[in-house]
PDB file of N, CA and C in Angstrom:
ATOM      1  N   UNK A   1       0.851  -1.167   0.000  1.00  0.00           N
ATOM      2  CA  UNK A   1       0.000   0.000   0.000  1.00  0.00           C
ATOM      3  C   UNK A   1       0.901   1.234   0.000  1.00  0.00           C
ATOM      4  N   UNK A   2       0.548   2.490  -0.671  1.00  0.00           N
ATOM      5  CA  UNK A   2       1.147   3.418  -0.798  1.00  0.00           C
ATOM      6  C   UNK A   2       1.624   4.022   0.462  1.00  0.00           C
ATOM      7  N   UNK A   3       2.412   4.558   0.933  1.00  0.00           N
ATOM      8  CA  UNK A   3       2.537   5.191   2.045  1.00  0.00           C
ATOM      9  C   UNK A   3       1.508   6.754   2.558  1.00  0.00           C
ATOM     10  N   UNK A   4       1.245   7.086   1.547  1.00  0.00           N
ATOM     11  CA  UNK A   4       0.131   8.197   1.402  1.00  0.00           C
ATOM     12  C   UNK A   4      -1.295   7.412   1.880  1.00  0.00           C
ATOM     13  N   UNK A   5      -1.708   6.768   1.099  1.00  0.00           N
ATOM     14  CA  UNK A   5      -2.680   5.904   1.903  1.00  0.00           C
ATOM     15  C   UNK A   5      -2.732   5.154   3.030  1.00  0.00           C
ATOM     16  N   UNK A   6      -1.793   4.756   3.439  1.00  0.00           N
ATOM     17  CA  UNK A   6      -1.569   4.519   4.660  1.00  0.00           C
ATOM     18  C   UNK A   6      -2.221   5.447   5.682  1.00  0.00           C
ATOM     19  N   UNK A   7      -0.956   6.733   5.458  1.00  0.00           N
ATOM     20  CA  UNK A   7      -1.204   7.690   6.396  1.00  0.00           C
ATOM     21  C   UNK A   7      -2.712   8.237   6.468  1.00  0.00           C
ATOM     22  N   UNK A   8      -3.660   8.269   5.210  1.00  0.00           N
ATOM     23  CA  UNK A   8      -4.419   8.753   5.382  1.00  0.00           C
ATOM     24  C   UNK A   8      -5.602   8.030   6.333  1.00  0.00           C
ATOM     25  N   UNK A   9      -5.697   6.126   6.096  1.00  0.00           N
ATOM     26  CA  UNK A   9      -5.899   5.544   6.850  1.00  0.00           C
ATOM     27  C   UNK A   9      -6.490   5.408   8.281  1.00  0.00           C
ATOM     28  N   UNK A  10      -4.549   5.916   8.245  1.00  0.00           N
ATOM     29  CA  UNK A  10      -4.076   6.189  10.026  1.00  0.00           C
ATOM     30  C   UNK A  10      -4.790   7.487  10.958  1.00  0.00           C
ATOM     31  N   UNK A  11      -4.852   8.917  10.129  1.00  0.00           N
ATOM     32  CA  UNK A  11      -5.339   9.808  10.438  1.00  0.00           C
ATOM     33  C   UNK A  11      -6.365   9.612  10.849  1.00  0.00           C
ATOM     34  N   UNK A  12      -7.635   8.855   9.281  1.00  0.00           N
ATOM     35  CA  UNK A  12      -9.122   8.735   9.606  1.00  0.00           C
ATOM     36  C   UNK A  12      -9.606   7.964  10.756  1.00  0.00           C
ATOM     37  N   UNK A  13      -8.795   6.873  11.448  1.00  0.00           N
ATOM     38  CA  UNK A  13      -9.062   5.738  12.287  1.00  0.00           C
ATOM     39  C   UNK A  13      -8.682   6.983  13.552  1.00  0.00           C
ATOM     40  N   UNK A  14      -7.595   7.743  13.648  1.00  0.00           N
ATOM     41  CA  UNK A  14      -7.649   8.650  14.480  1.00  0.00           C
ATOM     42  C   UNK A  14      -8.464   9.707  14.875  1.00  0.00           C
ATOM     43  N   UNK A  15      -9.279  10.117  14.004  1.00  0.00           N
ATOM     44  CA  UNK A  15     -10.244  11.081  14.219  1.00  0.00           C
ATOM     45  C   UNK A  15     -11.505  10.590  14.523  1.00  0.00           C
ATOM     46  N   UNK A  16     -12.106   9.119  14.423  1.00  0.00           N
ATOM     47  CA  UNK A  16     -13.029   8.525  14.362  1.00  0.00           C
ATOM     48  C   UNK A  16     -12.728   7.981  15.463  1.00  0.00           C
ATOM     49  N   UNK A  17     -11.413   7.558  16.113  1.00  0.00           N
ATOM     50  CA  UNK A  17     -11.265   7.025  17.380  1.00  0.00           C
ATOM     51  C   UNK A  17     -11.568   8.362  18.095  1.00  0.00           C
ATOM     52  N   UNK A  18     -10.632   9.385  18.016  1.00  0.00           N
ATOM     53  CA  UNK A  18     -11.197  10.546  19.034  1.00  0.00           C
ATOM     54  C   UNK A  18     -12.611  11.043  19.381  1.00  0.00           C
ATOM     55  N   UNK A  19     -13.360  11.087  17.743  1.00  0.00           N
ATOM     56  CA  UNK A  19     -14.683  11.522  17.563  1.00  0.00           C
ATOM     57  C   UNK A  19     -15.758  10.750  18.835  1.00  0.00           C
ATOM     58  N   UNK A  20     -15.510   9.535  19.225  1.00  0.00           N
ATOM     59  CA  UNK A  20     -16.172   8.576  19.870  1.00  0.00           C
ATOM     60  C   UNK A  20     -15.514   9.043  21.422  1.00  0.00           C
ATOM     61  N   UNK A  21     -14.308   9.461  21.546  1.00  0.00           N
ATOM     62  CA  UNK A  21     -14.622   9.380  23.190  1.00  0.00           C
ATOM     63  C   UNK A  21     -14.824  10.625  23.775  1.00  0.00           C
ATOM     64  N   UNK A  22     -15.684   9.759  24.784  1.00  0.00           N
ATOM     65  CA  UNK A  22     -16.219  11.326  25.669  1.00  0.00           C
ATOM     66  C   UNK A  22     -16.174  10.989  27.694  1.00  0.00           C
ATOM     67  N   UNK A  23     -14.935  12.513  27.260  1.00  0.00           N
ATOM     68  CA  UNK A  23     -14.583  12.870  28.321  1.00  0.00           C
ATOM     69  C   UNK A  23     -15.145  12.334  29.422  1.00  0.00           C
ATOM     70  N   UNK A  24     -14.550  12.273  30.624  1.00  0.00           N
ATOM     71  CA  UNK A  24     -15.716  12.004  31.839  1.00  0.00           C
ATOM     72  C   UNK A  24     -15.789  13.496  31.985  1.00  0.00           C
ATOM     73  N   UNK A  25     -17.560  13.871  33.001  1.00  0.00           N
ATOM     74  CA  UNK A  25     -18.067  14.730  33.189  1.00  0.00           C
ATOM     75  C   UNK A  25     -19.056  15.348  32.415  1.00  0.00           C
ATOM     76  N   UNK A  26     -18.324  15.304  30.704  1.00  0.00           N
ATOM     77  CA  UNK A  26     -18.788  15.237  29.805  1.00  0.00           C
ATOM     78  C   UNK A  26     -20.598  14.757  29.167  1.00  0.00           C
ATOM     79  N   UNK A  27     -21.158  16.157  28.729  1.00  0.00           N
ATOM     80  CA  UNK A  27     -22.513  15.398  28.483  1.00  0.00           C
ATOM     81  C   UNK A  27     -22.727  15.642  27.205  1.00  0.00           C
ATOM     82  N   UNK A  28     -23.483  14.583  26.497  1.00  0.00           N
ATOM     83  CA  UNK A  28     -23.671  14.556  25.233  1.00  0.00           C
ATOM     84  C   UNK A  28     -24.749  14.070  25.327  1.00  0.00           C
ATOM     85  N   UNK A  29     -25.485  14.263  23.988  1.00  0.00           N
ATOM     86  CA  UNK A  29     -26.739  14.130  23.241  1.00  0.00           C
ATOM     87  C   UNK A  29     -26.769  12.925  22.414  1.00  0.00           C
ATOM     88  N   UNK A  30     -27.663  12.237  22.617  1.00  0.00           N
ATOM     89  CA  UNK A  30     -28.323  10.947  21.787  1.00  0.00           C
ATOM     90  C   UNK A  30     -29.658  10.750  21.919  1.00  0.00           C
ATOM     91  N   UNK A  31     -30.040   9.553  21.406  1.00  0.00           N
ATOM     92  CA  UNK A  31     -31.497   9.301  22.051  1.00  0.00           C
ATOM     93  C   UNK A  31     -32.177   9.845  23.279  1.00  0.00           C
ATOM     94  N   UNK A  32     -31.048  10.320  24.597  1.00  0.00           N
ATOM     95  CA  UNK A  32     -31.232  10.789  25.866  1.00  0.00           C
ATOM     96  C   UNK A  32     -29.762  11.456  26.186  1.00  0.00           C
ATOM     97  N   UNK A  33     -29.786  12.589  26.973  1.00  0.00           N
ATOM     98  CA  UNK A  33     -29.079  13.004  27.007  1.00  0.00           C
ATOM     99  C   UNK A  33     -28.059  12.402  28.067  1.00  0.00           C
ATOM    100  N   UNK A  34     -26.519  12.255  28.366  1.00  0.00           N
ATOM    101  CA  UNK A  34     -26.214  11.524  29.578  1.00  0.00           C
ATOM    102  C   UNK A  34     -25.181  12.377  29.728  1.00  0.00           C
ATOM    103  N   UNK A  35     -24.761  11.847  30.946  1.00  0.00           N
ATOM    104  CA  UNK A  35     -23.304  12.800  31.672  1.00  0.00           C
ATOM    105  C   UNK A  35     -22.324  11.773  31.865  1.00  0.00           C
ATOM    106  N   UNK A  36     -21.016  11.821  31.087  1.00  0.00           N
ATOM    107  CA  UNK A  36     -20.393  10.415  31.597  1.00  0.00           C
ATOM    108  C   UNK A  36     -19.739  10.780  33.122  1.00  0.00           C
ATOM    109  N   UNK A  37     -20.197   9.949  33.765  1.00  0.00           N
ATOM    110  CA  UNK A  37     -19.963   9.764  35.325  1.00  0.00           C
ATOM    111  C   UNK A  37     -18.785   8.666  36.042  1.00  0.00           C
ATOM    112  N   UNK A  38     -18.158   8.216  34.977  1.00  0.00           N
ATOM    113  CA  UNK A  38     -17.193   6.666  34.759  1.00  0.00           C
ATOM    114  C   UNK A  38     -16.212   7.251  35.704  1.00  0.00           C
ATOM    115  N   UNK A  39     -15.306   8.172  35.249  1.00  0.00           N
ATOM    116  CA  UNK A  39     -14.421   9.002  35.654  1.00  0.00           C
ATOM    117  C   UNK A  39     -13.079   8.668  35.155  1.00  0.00           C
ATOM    118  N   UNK A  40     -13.570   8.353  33.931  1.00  0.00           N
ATOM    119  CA  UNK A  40     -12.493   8.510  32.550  1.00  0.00           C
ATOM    120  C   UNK A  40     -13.235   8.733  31.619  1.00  0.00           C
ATOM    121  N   UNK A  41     -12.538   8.984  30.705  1.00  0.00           N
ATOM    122  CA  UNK A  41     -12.718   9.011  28.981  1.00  0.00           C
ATOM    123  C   UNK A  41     -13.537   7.797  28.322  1.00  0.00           C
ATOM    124  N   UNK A  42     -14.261   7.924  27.909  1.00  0.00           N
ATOM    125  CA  UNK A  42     -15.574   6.938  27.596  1.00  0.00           C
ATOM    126  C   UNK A  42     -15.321   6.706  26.214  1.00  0.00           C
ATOM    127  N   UNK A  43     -14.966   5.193  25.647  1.00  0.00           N
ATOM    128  CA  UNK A  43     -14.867   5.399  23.934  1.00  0.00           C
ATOM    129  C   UNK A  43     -16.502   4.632  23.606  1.00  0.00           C
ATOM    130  N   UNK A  44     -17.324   5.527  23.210  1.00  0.00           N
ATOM    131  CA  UNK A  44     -18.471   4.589  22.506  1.00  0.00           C
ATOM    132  C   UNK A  44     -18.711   4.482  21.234  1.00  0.00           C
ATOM    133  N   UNK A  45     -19.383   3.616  20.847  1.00  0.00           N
ATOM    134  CA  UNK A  45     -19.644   3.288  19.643  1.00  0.00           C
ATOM    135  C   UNK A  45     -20.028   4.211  18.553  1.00  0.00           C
ATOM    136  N   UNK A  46     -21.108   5.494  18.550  1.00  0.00           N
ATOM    137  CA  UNK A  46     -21.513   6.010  17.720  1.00  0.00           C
ATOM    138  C   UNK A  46     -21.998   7.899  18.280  1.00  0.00           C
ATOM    139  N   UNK A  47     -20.737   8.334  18.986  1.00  0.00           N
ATOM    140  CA  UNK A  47     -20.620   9.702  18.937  1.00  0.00           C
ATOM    141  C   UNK A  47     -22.147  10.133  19.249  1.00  0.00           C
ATOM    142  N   UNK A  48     -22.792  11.124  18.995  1.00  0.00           N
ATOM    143  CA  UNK A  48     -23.739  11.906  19.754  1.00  0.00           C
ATOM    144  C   UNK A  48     -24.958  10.882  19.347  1.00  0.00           C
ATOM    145  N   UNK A  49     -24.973  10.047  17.796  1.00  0.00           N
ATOM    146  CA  UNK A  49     -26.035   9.370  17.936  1.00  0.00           C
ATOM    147  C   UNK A  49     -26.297   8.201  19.109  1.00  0.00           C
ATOM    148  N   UNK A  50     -25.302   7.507  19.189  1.00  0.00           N
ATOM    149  CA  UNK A  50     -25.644   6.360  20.053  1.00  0.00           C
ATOM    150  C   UNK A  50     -24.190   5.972  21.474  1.00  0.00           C
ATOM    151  N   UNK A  51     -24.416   6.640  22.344  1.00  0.00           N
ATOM    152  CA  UNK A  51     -23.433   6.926  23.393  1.00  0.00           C
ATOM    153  C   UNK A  51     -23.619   5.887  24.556  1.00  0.00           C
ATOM    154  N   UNK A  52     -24.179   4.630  24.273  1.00  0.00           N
ATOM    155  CA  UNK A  52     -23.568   3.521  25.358  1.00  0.00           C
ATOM    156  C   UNK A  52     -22.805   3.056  25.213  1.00  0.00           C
ATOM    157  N   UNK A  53     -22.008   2.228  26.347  1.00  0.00           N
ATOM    158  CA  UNK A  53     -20.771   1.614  25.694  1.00  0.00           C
ATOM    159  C   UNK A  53     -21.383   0.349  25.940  1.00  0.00           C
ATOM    160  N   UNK A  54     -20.572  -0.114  25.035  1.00  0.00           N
ATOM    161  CA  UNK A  54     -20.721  -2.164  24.880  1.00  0.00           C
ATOM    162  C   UNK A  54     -19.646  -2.669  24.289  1.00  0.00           C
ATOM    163  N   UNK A  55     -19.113  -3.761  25.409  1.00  0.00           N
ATOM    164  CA  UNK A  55     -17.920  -3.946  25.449  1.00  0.00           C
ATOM    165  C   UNK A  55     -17.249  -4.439  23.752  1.00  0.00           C
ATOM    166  N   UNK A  56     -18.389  -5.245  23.112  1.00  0.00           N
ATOM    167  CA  UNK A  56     -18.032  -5.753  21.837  1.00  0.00           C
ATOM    168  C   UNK A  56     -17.586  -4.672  20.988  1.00  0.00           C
ATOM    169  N   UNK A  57     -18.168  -3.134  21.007  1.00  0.00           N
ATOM    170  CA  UNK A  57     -18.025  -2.346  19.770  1.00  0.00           C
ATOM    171  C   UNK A  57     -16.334  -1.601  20.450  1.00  0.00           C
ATOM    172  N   UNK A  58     -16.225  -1.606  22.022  1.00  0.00           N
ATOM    173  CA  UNK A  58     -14.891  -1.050  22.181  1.00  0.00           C
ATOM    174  C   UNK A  58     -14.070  -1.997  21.718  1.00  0.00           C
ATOM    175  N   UNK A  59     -14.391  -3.351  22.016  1.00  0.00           N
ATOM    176  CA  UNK A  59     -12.787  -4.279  21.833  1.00  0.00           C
ATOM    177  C   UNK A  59     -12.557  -4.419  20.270  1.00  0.00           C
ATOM    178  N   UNK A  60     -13.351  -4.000  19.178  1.00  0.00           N
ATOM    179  CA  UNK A  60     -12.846  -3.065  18.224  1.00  0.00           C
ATOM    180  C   UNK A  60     -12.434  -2.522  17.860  1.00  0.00           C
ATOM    181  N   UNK A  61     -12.021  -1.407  18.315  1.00  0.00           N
ATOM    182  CA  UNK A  61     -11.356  -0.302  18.569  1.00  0.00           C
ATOM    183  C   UNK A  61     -10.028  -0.734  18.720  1.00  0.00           C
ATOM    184  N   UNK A  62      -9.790  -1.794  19.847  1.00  0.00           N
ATOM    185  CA  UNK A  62      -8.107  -1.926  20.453  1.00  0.00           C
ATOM    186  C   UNK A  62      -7.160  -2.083  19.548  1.00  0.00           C
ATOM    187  N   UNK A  63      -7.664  -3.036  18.405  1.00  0.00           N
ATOM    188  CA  UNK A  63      -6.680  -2.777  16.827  1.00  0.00           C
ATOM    189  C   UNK A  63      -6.148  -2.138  16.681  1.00  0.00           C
ATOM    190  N   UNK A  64      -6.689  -1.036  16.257  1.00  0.00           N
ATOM    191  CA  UNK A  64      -6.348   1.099  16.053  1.00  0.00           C
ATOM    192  C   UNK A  64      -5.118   1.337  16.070  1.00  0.00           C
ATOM    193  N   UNK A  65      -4.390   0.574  17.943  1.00  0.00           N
ATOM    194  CA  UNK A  65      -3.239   1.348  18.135  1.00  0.00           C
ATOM    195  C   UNK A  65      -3.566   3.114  18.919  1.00  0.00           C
ATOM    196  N   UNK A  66      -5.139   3.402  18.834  1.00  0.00           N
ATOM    197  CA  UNK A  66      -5.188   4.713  19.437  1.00  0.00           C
ATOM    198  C   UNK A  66      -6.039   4.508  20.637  1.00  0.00           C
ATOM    199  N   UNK A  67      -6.085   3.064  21.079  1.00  0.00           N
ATOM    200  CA  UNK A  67      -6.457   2.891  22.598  1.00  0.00           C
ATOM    201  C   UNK A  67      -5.428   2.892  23.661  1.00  0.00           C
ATOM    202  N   UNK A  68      -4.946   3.710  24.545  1.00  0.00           N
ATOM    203  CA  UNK A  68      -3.766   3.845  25.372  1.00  0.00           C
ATOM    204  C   UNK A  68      -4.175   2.305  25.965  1.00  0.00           C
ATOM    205  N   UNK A  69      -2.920   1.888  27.138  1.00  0.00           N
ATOM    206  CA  UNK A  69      -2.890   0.541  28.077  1.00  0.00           C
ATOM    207  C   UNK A  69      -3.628   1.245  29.185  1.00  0.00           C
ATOM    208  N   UNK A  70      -4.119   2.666  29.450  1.00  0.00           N
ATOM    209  CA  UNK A  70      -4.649   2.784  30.847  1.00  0.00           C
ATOM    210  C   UNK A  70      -5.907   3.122  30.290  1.00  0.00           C
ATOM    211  N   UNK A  71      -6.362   3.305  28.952  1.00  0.00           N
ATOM    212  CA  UNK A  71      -7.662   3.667  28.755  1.00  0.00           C
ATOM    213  C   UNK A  71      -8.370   1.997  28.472  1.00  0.00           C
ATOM    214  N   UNK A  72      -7.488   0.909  28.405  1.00  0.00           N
ATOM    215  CA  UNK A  72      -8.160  -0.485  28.519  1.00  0.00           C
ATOM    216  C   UNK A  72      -8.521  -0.361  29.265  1.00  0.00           C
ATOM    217  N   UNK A  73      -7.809  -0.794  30.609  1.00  0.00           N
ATOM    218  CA  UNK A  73      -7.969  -1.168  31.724  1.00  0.00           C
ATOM    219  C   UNK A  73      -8.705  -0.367  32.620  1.00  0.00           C
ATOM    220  N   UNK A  74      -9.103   0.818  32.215  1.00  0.00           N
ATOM    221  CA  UNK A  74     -10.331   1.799  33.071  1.00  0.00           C
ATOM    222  C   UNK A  74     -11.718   1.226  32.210  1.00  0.00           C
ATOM    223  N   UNK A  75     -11.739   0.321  30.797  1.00  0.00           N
ATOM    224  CA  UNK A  75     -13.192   0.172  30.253  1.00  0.00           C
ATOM    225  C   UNK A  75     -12.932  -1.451  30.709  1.00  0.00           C
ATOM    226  N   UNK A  76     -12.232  -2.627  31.025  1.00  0.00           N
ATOM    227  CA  UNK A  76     -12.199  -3.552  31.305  1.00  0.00           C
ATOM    228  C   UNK A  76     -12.618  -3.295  32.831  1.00  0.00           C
ATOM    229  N   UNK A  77     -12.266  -2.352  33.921  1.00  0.00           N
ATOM    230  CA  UNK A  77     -12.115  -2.518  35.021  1.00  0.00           C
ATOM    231  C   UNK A  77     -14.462  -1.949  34.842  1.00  0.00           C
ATOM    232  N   UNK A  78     -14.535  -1.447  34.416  1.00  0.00           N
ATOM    233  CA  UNK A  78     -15.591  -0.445  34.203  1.00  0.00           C
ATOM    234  C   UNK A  78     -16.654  -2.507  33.455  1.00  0.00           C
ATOM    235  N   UNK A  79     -16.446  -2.608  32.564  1.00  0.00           N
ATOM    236  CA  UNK A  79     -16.828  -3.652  32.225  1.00  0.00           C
ATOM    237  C   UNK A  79     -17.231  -5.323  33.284  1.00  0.00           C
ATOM    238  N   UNK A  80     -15.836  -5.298  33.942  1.00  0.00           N
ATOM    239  CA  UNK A  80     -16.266  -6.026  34.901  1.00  0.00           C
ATOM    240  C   UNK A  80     -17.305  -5.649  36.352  1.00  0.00           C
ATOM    241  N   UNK A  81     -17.230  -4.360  36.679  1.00  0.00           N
ATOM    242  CA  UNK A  81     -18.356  -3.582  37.472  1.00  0.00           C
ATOM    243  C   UNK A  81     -19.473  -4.042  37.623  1.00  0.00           C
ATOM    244  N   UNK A  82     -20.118  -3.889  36.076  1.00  0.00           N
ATOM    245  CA  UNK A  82     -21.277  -4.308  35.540  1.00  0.00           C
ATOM    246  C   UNK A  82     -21.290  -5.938  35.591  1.00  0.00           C
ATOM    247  N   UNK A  83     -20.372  -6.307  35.357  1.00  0.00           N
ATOM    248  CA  UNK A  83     -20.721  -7.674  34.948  1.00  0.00           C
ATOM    249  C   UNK A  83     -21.028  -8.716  36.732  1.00  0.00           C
ATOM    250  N   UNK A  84     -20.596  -7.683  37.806  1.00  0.00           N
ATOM    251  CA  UNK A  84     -20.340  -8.472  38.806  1.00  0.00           C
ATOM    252  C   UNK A  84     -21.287  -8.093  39.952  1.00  0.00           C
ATOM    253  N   UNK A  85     -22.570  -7.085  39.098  1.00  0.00           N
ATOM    254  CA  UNK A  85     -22.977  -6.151  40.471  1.00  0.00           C
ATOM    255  C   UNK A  85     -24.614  -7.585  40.091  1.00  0.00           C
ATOM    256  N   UNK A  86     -24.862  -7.713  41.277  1.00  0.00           N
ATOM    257  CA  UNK A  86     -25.863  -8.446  41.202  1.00  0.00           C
ATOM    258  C   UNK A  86     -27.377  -7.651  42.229  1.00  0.00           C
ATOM    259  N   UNK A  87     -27.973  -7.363  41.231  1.00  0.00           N
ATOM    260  CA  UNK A  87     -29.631  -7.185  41.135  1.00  0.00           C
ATOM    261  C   UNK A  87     -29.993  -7.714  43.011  1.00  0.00           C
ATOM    262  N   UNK A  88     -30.456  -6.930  43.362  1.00  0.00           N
ATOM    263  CA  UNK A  88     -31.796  -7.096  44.490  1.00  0.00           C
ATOM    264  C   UNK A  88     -33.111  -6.670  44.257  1.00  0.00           C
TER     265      UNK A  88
END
């Protein structure tokens, strides 16, 4: 592949990775409006239209190369939360 295409690639996967995360504190607009309350940087799936996270559409993402090792492990640690809180 050309090296020009490459880069351009690289850029678009970068701006589309950034485009998706949202800040903690951070409130954005979708179907409902929310405040991310996590207390990190939230990567979701579909920017102001669709702002839940689910773990399948982040571990997508990890490919990229533009997921840091501490922004895993705050949506893995965040992932297991959920997975361990049991209903009364």
């Amino acid at each position: 592949m050309p090296k020009a295409d490459l880069e351009f690639l690289r850029d678009m996967t970068r701006d589309v990775i950034e485009s998706l995360a949202c800040p903690a504190g951070i409130e954005r607009w979708g179907p409902l409006p929310i405040t991310n309350t996590c207390g990190f940087t939230l990567v979701t799936p579909g920017k102001d239209s669709y702002t839940a996270y689910w773990p399948r559409d982040f571990s997508m993402s990890l490919d990229s190369g533009f997921i840091t090792p501490e922004e895993l492990r705050s949506h893995l640690l965040l992932t297991c939360q959920a997975r361990t809180t049991t209903p009364t």
